[in-house]
N, C-alpha and C. Protein backbone atom coordinates (compact mmCIF):
# COMPACT_ATOMS: atom_id res chain seq x y z
N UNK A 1 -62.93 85.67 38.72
CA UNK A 1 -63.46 86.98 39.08
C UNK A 1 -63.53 87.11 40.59
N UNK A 2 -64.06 85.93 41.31
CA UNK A 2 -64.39 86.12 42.69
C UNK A 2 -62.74 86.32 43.43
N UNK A 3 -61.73 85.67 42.93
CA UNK A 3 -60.24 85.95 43.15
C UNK A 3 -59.87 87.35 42.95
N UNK A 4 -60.54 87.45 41.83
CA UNK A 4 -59.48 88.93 41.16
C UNK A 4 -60.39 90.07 42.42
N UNK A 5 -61.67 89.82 42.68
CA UNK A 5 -62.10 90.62 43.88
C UNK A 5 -61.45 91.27 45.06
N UNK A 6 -60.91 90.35 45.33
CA UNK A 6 -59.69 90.47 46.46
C UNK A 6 -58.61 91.78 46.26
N UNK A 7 -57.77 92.03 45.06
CA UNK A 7 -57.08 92.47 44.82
C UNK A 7 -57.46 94.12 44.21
N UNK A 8 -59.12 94.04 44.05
CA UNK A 8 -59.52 95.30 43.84
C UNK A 8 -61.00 95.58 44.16
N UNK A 9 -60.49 95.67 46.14
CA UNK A 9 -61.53 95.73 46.82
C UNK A 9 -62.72 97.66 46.30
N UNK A 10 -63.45 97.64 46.72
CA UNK A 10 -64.46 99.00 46.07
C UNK A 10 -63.91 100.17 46.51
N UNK A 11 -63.43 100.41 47.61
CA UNK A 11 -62.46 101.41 47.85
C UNK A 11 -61.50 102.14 47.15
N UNK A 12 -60.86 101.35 46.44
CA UNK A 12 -59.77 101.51 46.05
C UNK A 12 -59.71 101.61 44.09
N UNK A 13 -61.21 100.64 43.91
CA UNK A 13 -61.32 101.39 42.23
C UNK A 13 -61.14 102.63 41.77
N UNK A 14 -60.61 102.35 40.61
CA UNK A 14 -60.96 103.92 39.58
C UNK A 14 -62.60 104.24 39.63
N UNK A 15 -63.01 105.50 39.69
CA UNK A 15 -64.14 106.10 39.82
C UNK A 15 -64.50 106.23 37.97
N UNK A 16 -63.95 105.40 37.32
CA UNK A 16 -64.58 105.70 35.96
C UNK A 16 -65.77 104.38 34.97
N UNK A 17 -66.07 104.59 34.39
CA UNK A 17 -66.94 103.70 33.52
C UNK A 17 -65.87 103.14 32.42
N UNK A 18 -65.61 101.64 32.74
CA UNK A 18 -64.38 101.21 31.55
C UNK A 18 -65.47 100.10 30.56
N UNK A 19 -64.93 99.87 29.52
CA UNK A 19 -65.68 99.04 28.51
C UNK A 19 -64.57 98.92 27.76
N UNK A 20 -64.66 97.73 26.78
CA UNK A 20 -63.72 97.00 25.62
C UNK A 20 -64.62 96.06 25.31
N UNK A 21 -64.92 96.18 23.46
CA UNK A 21 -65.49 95.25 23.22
C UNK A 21 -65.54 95.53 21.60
N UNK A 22 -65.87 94.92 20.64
CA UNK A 22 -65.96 94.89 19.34
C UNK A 22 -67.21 95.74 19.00
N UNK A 23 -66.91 95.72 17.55
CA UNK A 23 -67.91 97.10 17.13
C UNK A 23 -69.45 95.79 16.57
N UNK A 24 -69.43 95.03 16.89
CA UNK A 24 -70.72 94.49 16.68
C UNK A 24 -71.89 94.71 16.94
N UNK A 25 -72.54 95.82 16.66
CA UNK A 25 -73.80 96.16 17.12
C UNK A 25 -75.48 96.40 16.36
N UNK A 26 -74.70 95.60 15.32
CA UNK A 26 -75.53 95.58 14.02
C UNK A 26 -75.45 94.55 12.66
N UNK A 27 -75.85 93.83 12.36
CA UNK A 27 -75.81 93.18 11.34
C UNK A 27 -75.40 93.98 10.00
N UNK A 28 -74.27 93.41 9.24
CA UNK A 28 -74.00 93.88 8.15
C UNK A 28 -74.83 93.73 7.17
N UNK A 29 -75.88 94.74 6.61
CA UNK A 29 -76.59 94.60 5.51
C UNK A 29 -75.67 94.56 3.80
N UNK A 30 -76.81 94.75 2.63
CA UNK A 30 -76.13 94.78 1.89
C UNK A 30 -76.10 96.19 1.18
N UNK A 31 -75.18 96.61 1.43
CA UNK A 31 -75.00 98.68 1.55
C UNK A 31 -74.57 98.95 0.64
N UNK A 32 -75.13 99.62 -0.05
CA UNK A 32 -74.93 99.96 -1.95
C UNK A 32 -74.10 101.24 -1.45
N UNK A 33 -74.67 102.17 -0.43
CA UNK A 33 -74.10 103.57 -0.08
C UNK A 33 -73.26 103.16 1.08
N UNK A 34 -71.80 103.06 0.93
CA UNK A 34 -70.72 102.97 2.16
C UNK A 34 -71.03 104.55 2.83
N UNK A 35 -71.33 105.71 2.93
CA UNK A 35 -71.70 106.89 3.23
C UNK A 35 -73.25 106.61 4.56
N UNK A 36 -73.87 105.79 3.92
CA UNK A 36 -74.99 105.60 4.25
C UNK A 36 -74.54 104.68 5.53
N UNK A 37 -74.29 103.16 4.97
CA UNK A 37 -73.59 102.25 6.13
C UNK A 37 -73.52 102.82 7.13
N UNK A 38 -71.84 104.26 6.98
CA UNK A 38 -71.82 104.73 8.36
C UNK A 38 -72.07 105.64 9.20
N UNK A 39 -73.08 106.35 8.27
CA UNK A 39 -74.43 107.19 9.23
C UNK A 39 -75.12 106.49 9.95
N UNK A 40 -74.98 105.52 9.83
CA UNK A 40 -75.94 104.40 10.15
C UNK A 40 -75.56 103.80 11.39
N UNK A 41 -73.81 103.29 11.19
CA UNK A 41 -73.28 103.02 12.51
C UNK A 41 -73.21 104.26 13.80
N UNK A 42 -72.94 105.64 13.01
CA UNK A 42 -72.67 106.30 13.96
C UNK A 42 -73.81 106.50 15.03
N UNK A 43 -74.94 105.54 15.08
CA UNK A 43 -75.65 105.95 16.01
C UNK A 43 -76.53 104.59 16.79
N UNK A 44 -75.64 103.54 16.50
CA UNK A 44 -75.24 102.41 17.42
C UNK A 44 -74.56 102.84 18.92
N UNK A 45 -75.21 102.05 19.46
CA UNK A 45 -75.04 101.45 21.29
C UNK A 45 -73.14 102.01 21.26
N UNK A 46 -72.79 101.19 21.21
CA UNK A 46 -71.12 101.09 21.04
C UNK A 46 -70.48 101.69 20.70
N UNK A 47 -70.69 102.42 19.07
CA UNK A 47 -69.65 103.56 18.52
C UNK A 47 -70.52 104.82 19.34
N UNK A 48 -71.23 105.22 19.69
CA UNK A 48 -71.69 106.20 20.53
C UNK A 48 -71.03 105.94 21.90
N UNK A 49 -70.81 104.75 22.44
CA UNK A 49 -70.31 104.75 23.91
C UNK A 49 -69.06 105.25 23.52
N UNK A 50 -67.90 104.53 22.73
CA UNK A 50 -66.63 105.29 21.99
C UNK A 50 -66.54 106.65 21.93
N UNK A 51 -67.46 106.79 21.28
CA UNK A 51 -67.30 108.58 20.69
C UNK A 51 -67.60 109.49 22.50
N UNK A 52 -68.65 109.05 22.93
CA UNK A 52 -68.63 110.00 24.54
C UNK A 52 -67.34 109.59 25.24
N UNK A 53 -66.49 108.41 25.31
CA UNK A 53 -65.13 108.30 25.74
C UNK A 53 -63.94 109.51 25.19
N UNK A 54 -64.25 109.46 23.89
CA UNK A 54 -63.41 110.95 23.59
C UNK A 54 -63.93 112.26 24.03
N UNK A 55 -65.30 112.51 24.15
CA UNK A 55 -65.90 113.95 24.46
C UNK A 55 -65.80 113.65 25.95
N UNK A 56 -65.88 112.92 26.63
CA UNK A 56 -65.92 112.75 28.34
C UNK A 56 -64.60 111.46 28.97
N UNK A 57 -63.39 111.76 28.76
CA UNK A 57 -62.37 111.07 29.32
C UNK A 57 -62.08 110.94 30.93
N UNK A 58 -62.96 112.06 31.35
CA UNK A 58 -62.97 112.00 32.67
C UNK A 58 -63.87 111.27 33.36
N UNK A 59 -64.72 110.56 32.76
CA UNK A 59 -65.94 109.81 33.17
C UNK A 59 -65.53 108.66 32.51
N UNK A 60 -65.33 108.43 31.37
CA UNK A 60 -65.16 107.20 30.44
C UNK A 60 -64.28 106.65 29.74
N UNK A 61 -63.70 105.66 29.84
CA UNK A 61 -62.56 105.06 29.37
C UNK A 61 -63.08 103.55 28.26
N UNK A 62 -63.67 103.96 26.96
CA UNK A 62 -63.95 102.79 26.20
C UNK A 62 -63.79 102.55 25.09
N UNK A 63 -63.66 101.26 24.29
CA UNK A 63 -63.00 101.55 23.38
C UNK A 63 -63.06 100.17 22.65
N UNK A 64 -62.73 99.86 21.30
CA UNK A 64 -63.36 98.80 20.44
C UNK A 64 -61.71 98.00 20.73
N UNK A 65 -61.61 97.02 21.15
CA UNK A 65 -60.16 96.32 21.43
C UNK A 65 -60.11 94.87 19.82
N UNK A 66 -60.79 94.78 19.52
CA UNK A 66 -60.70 94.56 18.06
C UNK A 66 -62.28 94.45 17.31
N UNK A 67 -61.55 94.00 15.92
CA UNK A 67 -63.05 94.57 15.40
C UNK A 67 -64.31 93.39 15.13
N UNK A 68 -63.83 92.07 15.22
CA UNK A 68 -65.19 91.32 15.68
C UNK A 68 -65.67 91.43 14.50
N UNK A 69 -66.85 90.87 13.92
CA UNK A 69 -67.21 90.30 12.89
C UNK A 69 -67.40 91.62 11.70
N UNK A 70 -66.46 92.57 12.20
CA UNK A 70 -66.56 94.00 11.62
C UNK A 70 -65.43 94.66 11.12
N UNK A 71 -64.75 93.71 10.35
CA UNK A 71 -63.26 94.28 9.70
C UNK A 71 -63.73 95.33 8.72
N UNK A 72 -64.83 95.10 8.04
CA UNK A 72 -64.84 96.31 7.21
C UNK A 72 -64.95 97.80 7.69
N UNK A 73 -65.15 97.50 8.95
CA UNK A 73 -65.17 98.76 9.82
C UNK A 73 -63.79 99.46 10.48
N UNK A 74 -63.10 98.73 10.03
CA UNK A 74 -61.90 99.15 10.86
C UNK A 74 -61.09 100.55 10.68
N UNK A 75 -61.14 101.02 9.69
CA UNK A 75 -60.71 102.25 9.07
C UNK A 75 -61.14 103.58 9.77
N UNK A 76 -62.93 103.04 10.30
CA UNK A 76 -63.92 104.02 10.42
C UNK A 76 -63.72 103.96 11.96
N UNK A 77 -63.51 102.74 12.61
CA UNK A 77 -63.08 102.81 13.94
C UNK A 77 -62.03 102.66 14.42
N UNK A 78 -61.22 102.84 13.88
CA UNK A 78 -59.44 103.03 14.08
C UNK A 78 -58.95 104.10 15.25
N UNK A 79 -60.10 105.57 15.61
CA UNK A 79 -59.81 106.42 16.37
C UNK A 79 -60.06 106.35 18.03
N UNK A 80 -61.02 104.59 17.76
CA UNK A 80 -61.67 104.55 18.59
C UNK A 80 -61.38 103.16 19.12
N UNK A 81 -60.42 102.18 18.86
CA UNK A 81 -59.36 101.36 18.81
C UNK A 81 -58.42 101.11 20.19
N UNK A 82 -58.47 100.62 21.29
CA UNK A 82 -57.98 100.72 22.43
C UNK A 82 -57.52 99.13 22.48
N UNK A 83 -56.44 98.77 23.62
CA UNK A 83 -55.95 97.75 24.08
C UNK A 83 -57.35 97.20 25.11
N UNK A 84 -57.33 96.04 25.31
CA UNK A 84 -58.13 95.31 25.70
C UNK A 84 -57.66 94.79 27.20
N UNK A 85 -58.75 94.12 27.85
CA UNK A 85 -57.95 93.81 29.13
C UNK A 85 -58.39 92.53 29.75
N UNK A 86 -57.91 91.91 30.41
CA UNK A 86 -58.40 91.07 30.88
C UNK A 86 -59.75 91.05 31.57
N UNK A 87 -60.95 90.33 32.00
CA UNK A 87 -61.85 90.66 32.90
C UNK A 87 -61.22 90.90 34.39
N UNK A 88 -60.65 90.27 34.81
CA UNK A 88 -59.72 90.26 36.00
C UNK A 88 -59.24 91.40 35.86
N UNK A 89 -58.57 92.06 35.35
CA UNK A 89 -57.74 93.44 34.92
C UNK A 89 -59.09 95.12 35.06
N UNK A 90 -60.27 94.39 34.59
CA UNK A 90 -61.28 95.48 34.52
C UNK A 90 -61.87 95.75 35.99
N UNK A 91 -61.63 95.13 36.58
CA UNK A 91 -62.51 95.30 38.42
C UNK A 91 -61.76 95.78 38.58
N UNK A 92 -60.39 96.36 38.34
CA UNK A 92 -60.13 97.93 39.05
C UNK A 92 -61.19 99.35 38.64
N UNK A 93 -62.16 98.99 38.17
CA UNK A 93 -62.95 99.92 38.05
C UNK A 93 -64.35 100.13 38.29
N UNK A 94 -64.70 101.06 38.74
CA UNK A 94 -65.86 100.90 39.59
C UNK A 94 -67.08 100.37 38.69
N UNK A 95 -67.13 100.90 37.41
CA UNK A 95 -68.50 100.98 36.76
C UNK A 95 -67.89 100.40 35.01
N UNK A 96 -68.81 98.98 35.47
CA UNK A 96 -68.80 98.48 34.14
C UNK A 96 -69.95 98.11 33.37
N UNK A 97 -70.33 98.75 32.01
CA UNK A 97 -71.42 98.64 31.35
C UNK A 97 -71.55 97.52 30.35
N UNK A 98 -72.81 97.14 30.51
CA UNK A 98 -73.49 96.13 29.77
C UNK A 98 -73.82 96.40 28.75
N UNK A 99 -73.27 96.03 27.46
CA UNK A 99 -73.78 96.71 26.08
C UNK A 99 -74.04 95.70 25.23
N UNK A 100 -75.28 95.26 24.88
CA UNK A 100 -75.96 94.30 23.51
C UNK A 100 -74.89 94.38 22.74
N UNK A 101 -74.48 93.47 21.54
CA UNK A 101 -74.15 93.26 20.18
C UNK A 101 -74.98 93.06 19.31
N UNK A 102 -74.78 92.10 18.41
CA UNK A 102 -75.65 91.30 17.48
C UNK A 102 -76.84 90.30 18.47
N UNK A 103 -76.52 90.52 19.90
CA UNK A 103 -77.33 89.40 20.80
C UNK A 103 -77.37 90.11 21.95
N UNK A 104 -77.96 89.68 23.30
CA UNK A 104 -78.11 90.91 24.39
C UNK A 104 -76.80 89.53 24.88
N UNK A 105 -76.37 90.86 25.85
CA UNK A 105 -74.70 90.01 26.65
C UNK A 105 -74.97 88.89 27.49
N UNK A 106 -74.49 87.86 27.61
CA UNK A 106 -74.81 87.14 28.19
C UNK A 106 -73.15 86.98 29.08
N UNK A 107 -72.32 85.98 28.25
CA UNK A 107 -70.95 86.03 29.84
C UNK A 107 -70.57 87.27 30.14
N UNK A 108 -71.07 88.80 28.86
CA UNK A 108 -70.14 89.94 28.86
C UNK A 108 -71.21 90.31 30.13
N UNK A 109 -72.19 89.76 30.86
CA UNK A 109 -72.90 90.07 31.87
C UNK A 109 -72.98 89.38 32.75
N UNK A 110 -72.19 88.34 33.08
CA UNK A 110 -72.32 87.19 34.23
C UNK A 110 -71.41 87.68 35.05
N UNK A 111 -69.91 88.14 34.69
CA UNK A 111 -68.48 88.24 35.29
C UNK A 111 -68.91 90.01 36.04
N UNK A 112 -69.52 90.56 35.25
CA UNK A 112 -69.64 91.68 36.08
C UNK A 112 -70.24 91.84 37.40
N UNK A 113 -71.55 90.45 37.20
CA UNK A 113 -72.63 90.82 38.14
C UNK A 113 -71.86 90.29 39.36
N UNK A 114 -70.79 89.68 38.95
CA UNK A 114 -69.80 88.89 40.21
C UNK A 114 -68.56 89.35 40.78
N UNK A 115 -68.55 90.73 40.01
CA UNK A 115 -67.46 91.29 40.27
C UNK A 115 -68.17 92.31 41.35
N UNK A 116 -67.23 92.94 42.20
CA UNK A 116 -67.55 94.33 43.29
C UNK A 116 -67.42 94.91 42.74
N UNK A 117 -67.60 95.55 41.24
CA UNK A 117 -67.97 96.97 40.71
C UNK A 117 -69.85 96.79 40.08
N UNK A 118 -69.93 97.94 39.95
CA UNK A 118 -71.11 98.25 39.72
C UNK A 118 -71.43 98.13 38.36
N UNK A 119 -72.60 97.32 38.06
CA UNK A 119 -72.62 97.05 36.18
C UNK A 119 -74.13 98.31 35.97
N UNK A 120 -73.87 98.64 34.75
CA UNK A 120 -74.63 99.83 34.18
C UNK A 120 -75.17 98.45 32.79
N UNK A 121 -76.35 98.48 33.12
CA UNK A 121 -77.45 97.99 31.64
C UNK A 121 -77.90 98.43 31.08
N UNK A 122 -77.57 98.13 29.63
CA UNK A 122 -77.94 98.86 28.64
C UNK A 122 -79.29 98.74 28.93
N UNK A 123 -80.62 99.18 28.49
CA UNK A 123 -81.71 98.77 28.27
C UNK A 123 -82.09 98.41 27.02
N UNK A 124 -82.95 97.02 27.07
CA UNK A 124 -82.96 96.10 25.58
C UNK A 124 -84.55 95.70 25.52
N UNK A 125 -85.08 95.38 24.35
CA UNK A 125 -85.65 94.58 24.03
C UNK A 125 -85.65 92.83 24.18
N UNK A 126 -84.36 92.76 23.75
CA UNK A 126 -83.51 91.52 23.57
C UNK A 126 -83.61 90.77 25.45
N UNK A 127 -83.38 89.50 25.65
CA UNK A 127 -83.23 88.86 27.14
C UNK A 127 -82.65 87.95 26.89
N UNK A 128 -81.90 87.28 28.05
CA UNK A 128 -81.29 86.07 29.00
C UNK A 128 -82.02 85.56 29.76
N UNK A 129 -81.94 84.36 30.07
CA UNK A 129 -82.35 83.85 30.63
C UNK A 129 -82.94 83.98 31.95
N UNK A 130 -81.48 84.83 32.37
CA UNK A 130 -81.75 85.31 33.83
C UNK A 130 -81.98 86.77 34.07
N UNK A 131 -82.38 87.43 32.94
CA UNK A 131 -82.72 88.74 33.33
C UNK A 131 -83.92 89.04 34.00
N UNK A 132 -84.91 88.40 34.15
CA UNK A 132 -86.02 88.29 35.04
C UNK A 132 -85.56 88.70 36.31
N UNK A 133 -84.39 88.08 36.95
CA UNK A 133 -84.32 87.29 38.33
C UNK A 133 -83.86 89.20 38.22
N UNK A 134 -82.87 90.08 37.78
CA UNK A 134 -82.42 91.54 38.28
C UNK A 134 -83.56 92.21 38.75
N UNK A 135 -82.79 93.11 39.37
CA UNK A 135 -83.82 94.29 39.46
C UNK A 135 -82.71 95.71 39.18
N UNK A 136 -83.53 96.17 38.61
CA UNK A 136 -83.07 97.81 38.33
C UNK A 136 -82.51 98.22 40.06
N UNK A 137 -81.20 98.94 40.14
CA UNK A 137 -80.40 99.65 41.50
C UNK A 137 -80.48 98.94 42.71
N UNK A 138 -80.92 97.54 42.25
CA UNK A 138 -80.07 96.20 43.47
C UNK A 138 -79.36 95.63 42.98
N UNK A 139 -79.40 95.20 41.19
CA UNK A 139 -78.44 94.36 41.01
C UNK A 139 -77.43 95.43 40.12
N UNK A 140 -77.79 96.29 39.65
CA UNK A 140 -77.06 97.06 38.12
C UNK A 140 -78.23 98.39 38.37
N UNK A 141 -77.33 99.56 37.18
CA UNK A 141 -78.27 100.32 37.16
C UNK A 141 -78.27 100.54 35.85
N UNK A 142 -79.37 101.19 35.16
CA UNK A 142 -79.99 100.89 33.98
C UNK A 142 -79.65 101.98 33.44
N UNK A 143 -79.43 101.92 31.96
CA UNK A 143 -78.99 103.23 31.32
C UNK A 143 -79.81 103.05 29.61
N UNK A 144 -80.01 104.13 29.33
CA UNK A 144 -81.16 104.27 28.38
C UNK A 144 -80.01 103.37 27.21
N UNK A 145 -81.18 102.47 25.93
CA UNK A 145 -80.38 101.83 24.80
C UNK A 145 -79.21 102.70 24.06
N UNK A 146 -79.55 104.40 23.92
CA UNK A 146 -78.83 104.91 22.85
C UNK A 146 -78.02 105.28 23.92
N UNK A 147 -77.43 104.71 25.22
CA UNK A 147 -76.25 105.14 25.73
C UNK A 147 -76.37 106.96 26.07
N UNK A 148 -77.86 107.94 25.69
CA UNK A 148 -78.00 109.44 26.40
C UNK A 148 -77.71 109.49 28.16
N UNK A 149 -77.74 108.74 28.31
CA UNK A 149 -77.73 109.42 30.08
C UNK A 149 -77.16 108.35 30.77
N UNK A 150 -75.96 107.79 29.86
CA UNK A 150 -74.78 107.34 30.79
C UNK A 150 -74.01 108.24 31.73
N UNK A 151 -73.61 109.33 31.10
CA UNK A 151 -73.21 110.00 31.67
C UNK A 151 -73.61 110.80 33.11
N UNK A 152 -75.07 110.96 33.09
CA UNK A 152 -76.22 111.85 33.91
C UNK A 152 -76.28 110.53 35.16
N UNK A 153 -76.11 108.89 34.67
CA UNK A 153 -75.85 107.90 35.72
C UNK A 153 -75.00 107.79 36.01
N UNK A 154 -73.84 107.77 35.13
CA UNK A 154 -72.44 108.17 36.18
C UNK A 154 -72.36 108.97 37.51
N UNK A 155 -72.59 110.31 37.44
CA UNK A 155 -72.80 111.00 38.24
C UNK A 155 -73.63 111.09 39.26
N UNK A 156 -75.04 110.12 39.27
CA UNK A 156 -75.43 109.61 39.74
C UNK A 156 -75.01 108.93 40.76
N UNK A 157 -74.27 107.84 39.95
CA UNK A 157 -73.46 107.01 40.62
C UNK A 157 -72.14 107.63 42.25
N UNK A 158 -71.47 108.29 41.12
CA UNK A 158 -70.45 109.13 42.27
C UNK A 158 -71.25 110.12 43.12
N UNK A 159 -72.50 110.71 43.34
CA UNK A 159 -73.36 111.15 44.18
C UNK A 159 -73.96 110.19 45.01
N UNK A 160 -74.29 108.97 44.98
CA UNK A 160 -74.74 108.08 45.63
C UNK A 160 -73.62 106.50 46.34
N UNK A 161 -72.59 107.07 46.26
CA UNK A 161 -71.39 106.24 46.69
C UNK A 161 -72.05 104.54 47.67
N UNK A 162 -72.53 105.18 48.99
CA UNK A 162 -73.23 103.96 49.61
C UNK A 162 -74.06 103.13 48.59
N UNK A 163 -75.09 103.72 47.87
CA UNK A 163 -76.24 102.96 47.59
C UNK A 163 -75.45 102.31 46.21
N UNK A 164 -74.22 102.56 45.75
CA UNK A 164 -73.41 102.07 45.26
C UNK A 164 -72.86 100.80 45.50
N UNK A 165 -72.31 100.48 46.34
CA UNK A 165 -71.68 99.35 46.98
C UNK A 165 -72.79 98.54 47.45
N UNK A 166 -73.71 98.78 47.68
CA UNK A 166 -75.12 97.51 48.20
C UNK A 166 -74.92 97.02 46.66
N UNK A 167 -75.14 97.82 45.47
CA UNK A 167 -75.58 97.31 44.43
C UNK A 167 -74.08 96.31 43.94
């Protein structure tokens, strides 16, 4: 990461919020109603970050790059299904978000905090070890659990360009 820095100094990022990651954001219960199941998903961390990638393409580029302990889901997230990228490959972009699974992120949050783009945290219940040591808009900036006002921090974000790059 500290290499791939070099090659996509802050200047020169995409101004968008990129993510790739599996639809894991919930433990598979035992779901008598498949109807029910995915009322259920549709209002998970992740398939909500997905679904604002289609309603806001100009802000957000994200997308489930496979399906992770969630094949039975695949049908239901097929629209929402993107190529994946390297971590090295993702610091061309300015703003990368931190999103819980089945566990709060732990390496999907180490490589960012080391990368020169700006990491967006989910807000959790859930902790790491080292989440103590952050602070909210020195290290990351914080974005509500159900993913509502990613967008309202985006913009944020591109309004506050300097106080951007400290972080």
């Amino acid at each position: 990461i500290l290499e791939a820095n070099k090659a996509f100094p802050w200047k020169g990022k995409e101004r968008k919020i990129f993510w790739r990651g599996c639809p894991n954001d919930f433990r598979r219960h035992a779901w008598d109603d498949k109807a029910a199941m995915f009322q259920h998903y549709v209002n998970q961390p992740r398939f909500k970050l997905c679904l604002m990638s289609h309603q806001h393409p100009e802000y957000l580029d994200a997308g489930f790059n496979h399906t992770g302990l969630a094949p039975w889901l695949v049908d239901f997230i097929k629209p929402y299904i993107k190529t994946g990228l390297p971590a090295s490959q993702q610091l061309k972009y300015a703003f990368l978000p931190v999103v819980d699974g089945l566990m709060p992120a732990f390496t999907g949050f180490l490589w960012p905090l080391l990368s020169n783009s700006v990491v967006f945290k989910q807000e959790s219940s859930e902790s790491q070890w080292f989440y103590d040591a952050l602070v909210p808009y020195e290290h990351y900036i914080p974005i509500k659990h159900d993913m509502s006002d990613i967008i309202e921090k985006y913009l944020w974000a591109i309004q506050n360009e300097k106080k951007c790059q400290q972080i």
